[in-house]
N, C-alpha and C. Protein backbone atom coordinates (compact mmCIF):
# COMPACT_ATOMS: atom_id res chain seq x y z
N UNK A 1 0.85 -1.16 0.00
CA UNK A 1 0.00 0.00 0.00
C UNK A 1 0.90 1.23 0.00
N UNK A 2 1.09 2.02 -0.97
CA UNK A 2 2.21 3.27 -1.28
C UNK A 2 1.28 4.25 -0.74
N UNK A 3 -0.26 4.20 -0.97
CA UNK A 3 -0.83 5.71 -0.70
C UNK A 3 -1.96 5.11 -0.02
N UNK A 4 -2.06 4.45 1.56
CA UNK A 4 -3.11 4.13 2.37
C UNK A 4 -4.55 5.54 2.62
N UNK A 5 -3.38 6.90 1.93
CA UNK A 5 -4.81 8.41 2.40
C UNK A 5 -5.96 8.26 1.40
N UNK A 6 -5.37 7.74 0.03
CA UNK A 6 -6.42 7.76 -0.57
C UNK A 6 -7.60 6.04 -0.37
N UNK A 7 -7.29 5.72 0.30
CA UNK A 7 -8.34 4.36 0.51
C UNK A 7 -8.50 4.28 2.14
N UNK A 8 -9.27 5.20 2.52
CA UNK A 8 -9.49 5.18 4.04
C UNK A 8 -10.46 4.64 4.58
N UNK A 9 -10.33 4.44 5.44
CA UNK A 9 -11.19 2.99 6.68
C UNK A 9 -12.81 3.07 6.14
N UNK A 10 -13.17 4.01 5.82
CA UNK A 10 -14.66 4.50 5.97
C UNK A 10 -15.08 3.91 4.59
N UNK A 11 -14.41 4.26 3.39
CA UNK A 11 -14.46 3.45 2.39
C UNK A 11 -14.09 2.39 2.20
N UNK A 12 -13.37 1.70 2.47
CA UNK A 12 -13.21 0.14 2.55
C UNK A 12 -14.15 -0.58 3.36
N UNK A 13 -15.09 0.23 4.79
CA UNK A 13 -15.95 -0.51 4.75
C UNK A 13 -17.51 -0.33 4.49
N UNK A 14 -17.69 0.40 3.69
CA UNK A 14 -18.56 0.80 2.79
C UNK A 14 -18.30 -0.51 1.49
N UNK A 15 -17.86 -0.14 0.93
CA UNK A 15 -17.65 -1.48 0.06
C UNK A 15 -17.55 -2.47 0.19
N UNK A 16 -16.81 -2.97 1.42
CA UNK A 16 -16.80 -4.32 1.77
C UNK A 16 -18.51 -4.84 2.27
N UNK A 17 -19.26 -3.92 2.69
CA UNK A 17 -20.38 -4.48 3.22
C UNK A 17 -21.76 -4.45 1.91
N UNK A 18 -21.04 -3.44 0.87
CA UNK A 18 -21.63 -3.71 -0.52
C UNK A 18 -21.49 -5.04 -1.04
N UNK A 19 -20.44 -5.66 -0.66
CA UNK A 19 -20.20 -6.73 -1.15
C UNK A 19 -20.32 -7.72 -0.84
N UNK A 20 -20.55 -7.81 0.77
CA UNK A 20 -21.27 -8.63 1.75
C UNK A 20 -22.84 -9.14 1.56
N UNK A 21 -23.45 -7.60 1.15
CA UNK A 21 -24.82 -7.88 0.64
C UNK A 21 -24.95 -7.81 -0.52
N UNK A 22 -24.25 -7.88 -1.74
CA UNK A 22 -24.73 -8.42 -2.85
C UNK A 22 -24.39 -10.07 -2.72
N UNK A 23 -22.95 -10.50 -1.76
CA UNK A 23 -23.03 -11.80 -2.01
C UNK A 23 -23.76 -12.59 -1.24
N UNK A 24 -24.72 -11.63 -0.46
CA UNK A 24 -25.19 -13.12 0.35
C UNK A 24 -24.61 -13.38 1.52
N UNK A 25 -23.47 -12.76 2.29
CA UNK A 25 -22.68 -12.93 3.25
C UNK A 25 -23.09 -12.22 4.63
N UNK A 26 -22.71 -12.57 5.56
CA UNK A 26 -22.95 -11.59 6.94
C UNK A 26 -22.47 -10.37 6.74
N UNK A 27 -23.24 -9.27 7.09
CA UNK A 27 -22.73 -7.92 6.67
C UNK A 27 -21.33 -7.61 7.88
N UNK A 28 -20.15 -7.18 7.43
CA UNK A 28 -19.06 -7.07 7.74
C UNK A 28 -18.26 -8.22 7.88
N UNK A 29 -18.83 -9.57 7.44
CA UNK A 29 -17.92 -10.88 7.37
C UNK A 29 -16.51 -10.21 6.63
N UNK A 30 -16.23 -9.38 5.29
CA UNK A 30 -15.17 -9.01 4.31
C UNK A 30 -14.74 -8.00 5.18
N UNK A 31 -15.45 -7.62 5.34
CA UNK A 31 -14.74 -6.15 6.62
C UNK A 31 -13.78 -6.50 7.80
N UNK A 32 -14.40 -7.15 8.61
CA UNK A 32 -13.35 -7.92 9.45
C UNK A 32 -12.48 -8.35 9.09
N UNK A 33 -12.43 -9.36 7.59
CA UNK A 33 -11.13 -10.20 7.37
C UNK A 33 -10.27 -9.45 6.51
N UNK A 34 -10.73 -8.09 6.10
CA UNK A 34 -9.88 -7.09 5.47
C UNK A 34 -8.73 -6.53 6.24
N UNK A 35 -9.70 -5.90 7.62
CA UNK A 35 -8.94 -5.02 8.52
C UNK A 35 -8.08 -6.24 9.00
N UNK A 36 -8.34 -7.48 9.57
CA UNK A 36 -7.35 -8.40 10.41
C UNK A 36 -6.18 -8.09 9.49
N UNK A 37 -6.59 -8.58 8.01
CA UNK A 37 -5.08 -8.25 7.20
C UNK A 37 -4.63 -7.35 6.81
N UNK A 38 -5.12 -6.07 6.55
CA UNK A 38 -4.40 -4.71 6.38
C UNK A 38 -3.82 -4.62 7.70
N UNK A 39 -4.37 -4.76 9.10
CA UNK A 39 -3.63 -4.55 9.99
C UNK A 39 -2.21 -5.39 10.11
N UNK A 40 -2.00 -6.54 10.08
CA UNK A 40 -0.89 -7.35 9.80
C UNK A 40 -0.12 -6.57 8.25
N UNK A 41 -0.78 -6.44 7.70
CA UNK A 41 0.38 -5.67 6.42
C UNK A 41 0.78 -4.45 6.39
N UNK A 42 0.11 -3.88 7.39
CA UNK A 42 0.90 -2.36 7.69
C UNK A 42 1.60 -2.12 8.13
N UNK A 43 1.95 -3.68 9.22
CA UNK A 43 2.86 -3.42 10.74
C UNK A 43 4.21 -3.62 10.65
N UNK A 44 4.30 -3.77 9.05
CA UNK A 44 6.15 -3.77 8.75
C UNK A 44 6.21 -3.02 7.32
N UNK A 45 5.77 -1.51 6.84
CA UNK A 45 5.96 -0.87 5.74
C UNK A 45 7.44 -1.20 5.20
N UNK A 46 8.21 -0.70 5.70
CA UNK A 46 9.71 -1.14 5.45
C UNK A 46 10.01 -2.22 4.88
N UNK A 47 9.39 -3.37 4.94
CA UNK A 47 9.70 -4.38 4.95
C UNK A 47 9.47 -4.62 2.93
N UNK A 48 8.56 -3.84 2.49
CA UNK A 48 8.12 -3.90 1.43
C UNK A 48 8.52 -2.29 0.42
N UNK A 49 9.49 -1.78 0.50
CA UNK A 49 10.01 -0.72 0.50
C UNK A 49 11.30 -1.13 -0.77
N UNK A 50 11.16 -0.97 -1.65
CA UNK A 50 12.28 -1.44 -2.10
C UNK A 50 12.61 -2.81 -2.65
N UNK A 51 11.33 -3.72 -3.11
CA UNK A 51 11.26 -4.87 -3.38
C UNK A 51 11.13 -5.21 -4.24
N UNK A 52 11.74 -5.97 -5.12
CA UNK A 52 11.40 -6.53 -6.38
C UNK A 52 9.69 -6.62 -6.53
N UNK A 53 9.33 -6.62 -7.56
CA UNK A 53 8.23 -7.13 -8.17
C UNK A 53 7.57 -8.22 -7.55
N UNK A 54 8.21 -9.59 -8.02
CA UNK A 54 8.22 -10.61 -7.94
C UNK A 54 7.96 -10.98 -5.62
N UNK A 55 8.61 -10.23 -5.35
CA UNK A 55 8.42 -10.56 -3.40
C UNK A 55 7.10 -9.47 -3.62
N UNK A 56 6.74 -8.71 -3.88
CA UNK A 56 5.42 -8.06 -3.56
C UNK A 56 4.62 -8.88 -4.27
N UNK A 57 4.70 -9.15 -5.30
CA UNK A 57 3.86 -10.56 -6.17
C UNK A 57 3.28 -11.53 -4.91
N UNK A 58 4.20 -12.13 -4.38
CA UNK A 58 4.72 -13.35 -3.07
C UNK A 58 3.98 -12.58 -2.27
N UNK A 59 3.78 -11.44 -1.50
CA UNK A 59 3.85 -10.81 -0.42
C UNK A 59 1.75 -10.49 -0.26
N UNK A 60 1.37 -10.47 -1.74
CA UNK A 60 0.35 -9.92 -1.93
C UNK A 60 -0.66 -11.62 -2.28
N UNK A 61 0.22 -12.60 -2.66
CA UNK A 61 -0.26 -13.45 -3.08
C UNK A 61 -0.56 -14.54 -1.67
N UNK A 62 0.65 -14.36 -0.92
CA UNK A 62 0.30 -14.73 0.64
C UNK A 62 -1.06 -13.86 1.56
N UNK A 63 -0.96 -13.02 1.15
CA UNK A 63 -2.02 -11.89 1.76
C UNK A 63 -3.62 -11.97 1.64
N UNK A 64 -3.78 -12.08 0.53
CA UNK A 64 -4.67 -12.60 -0.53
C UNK A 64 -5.62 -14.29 0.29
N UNK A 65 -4.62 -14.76 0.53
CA UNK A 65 -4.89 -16.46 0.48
C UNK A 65 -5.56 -16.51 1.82
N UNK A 66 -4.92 -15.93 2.83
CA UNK A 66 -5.31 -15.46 4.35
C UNK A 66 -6.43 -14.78 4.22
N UNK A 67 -6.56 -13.64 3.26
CA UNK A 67 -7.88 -13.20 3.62
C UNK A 67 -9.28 -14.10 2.89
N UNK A 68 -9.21 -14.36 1.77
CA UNK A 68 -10.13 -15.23 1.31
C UNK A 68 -10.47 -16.68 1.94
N UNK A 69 -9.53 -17.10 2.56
CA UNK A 69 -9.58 -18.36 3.71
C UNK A 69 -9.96 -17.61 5.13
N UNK A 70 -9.56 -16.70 5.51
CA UNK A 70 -10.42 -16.18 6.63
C UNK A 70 -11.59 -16.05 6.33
N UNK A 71 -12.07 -15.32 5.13
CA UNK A 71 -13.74 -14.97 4.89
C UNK A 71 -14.25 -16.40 4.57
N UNK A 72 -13.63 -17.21 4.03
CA UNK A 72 -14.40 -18.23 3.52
C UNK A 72 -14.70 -18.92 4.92
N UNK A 73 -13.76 -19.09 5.97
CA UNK A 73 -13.86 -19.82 7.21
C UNK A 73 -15.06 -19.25 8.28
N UNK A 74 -14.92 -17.86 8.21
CA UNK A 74 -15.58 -17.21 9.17
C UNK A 74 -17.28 -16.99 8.57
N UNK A 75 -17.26 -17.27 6.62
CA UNK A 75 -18.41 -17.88 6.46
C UNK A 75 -19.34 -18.64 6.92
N UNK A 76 -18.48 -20.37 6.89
CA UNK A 76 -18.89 -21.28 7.44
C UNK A 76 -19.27 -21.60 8.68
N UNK A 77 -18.38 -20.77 9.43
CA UNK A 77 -18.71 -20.55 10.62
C UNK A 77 -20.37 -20.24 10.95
N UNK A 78 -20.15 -19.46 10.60
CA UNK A 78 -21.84 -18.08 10.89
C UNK A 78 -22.63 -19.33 10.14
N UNK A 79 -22.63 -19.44 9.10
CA UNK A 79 -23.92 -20.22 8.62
C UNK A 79 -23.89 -21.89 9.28
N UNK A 80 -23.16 -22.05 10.10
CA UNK A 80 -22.75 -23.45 10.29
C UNK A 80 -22.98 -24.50 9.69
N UNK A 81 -22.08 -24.69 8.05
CA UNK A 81 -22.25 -25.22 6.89
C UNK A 81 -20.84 -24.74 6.11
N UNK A 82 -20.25 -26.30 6.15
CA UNK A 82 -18.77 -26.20 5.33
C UNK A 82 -19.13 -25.78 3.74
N UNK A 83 -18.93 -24.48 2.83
CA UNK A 83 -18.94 -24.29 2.07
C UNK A 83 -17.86 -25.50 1.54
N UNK A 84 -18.17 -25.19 -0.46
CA UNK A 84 -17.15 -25.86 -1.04
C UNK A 84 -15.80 -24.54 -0.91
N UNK A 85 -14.40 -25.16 -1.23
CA UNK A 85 -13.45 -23.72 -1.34
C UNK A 85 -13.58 -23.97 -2.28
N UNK A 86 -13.74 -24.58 -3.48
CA UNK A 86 -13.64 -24.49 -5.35
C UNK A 86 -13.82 -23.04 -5.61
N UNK A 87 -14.70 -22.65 -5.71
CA UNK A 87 -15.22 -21.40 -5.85
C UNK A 87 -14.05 -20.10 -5.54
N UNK A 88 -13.98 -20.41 -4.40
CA UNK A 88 -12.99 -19.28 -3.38
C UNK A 88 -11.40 -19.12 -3.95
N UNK A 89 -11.30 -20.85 -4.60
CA UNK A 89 -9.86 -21.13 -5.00
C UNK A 89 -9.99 -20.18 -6.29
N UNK A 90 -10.89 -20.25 -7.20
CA UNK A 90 -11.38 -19.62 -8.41
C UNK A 90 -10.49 -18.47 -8.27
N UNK A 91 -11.64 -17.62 -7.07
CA UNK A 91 -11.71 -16.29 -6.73
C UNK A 91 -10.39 -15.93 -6.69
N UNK A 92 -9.14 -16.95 -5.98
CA UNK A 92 -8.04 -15.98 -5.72
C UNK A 92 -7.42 -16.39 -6.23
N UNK A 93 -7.02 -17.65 -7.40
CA UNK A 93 -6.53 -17.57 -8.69
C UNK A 93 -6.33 -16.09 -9.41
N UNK A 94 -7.85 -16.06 -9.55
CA UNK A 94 -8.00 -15.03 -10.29
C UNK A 94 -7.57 -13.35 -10.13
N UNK A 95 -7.80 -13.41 -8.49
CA UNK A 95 -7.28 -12.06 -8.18
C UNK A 95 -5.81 -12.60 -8.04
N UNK A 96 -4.75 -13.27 -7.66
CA UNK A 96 -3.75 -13.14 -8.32
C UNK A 96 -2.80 -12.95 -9.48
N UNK A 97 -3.78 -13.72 -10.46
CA UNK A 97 -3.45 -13.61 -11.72
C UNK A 97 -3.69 -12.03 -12.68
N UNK A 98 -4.34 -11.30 -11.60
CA UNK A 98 -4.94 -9.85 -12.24
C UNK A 98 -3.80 -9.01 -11.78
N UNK A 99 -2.86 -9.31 -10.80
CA UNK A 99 -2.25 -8.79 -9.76
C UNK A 99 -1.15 -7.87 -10.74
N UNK A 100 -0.47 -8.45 -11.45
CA UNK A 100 0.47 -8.08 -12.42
C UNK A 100 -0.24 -6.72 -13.42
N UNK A 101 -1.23 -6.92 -13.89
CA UNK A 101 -1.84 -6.07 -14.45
C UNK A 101 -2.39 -4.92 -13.86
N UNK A 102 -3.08 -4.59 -12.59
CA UNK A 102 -3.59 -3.63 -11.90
C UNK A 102 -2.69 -3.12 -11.48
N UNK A 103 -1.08 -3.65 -11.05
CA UNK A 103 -0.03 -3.19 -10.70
C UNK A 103 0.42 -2.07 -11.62
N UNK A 104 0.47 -2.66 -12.92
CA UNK A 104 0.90 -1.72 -13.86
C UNK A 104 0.26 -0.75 -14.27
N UNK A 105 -0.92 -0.41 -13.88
CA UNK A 105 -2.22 0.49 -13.99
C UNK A 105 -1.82 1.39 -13.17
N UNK A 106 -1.80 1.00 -12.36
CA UNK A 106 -1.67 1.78 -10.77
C UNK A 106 -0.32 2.07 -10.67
N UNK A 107 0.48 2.28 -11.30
CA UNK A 107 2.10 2.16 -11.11
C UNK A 107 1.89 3.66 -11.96
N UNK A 108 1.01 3.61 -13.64
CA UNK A 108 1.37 4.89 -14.31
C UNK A 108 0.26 5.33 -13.80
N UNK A 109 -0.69 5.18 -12.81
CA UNK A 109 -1.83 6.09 -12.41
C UNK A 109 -0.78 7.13 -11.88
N UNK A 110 -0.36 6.17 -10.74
CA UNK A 110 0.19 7.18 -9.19
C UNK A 110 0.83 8.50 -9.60
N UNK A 111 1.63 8.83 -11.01
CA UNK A 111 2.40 10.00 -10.80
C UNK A 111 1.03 10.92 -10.86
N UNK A 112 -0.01 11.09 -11.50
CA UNK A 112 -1.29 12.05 -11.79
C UNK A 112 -1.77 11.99 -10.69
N UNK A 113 -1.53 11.05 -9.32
CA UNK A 113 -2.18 11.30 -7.97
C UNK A 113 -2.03 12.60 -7.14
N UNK A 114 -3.05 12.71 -6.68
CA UNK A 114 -2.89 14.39 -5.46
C UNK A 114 -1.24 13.77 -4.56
N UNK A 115 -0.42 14.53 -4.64
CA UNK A 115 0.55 14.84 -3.34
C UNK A 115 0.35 14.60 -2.02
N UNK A 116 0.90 13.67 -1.24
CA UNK A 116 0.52 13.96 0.05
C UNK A 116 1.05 15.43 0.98
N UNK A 117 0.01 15.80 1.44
CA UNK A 117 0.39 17.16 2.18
C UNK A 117 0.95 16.35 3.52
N UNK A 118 2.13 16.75 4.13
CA UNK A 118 2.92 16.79 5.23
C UNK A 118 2.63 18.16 6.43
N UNK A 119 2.03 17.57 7.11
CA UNK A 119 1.85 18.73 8.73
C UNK A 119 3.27 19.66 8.64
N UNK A 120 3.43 20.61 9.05
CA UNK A 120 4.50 21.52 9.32
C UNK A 120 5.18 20.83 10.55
N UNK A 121 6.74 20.90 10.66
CA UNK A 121 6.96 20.61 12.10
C UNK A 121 6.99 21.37 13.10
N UNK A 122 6.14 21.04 14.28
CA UNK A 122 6.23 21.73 15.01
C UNK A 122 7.75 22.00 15.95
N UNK A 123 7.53 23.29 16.58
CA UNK A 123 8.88 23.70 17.34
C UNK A 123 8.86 24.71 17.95
């Protein structure tokens, strides 16, 4: 995540619960298993600072797998009924396989992005 200001809490869960109720899901089931993992992927920025392609590929593709197996789990849970994962496996095939491409979207978006404004230091 290079620019977390422009995708803030309020919108991510606005959408996530759009997506909760178009699929049929407990409203904030995607919400929860979003924040569990944005919170774990924020808590080492550095760590992803300077990385090949290919380890953010890895980094996003591990990320990915956790959250769609959390939602799919915490599904089954609530409805107490083992979904199939076929479906889910689909799902994050697919959003991996898109991964390369939205990257590169978003790579020549970012220079046309607003600036982040920096607070003055105080003294």
């Amino acid at each position: 995540v290079h620019r977390p200001d422009l995708l803030g809490n309020t919108l991510v869960l606005i959408a996530t619960v759009v997506l909760d109720a178009t699929a049929g899901l407990p409203l904030g089931l995607t919400a929860t298993a979003l924040f569990v993992t944005r919170l774990l992927l924020l808590a080492p920025p550095r760590f992803f600072a300077g990385r090949s392609f290919l380890v953010l590929w890895a980094c996003f593709s591990l990320a990915v797998t956790v959250l769609m197996t959390l939602r799919w789990l915490l599904a089954s849970l609530y409805f107490q009924h083992l979904f199939a994962f076929r479906p889910v496996a689909f799902e994050l095939l697919l959003t991996i396989a898109a991964y390369p491409l939205v990257s590169l979207l978003m790579a020549r978006l970012h220079p046309s992005l607003p600036k982040v404004a920096h607070a003055a230091p105080r003294g």
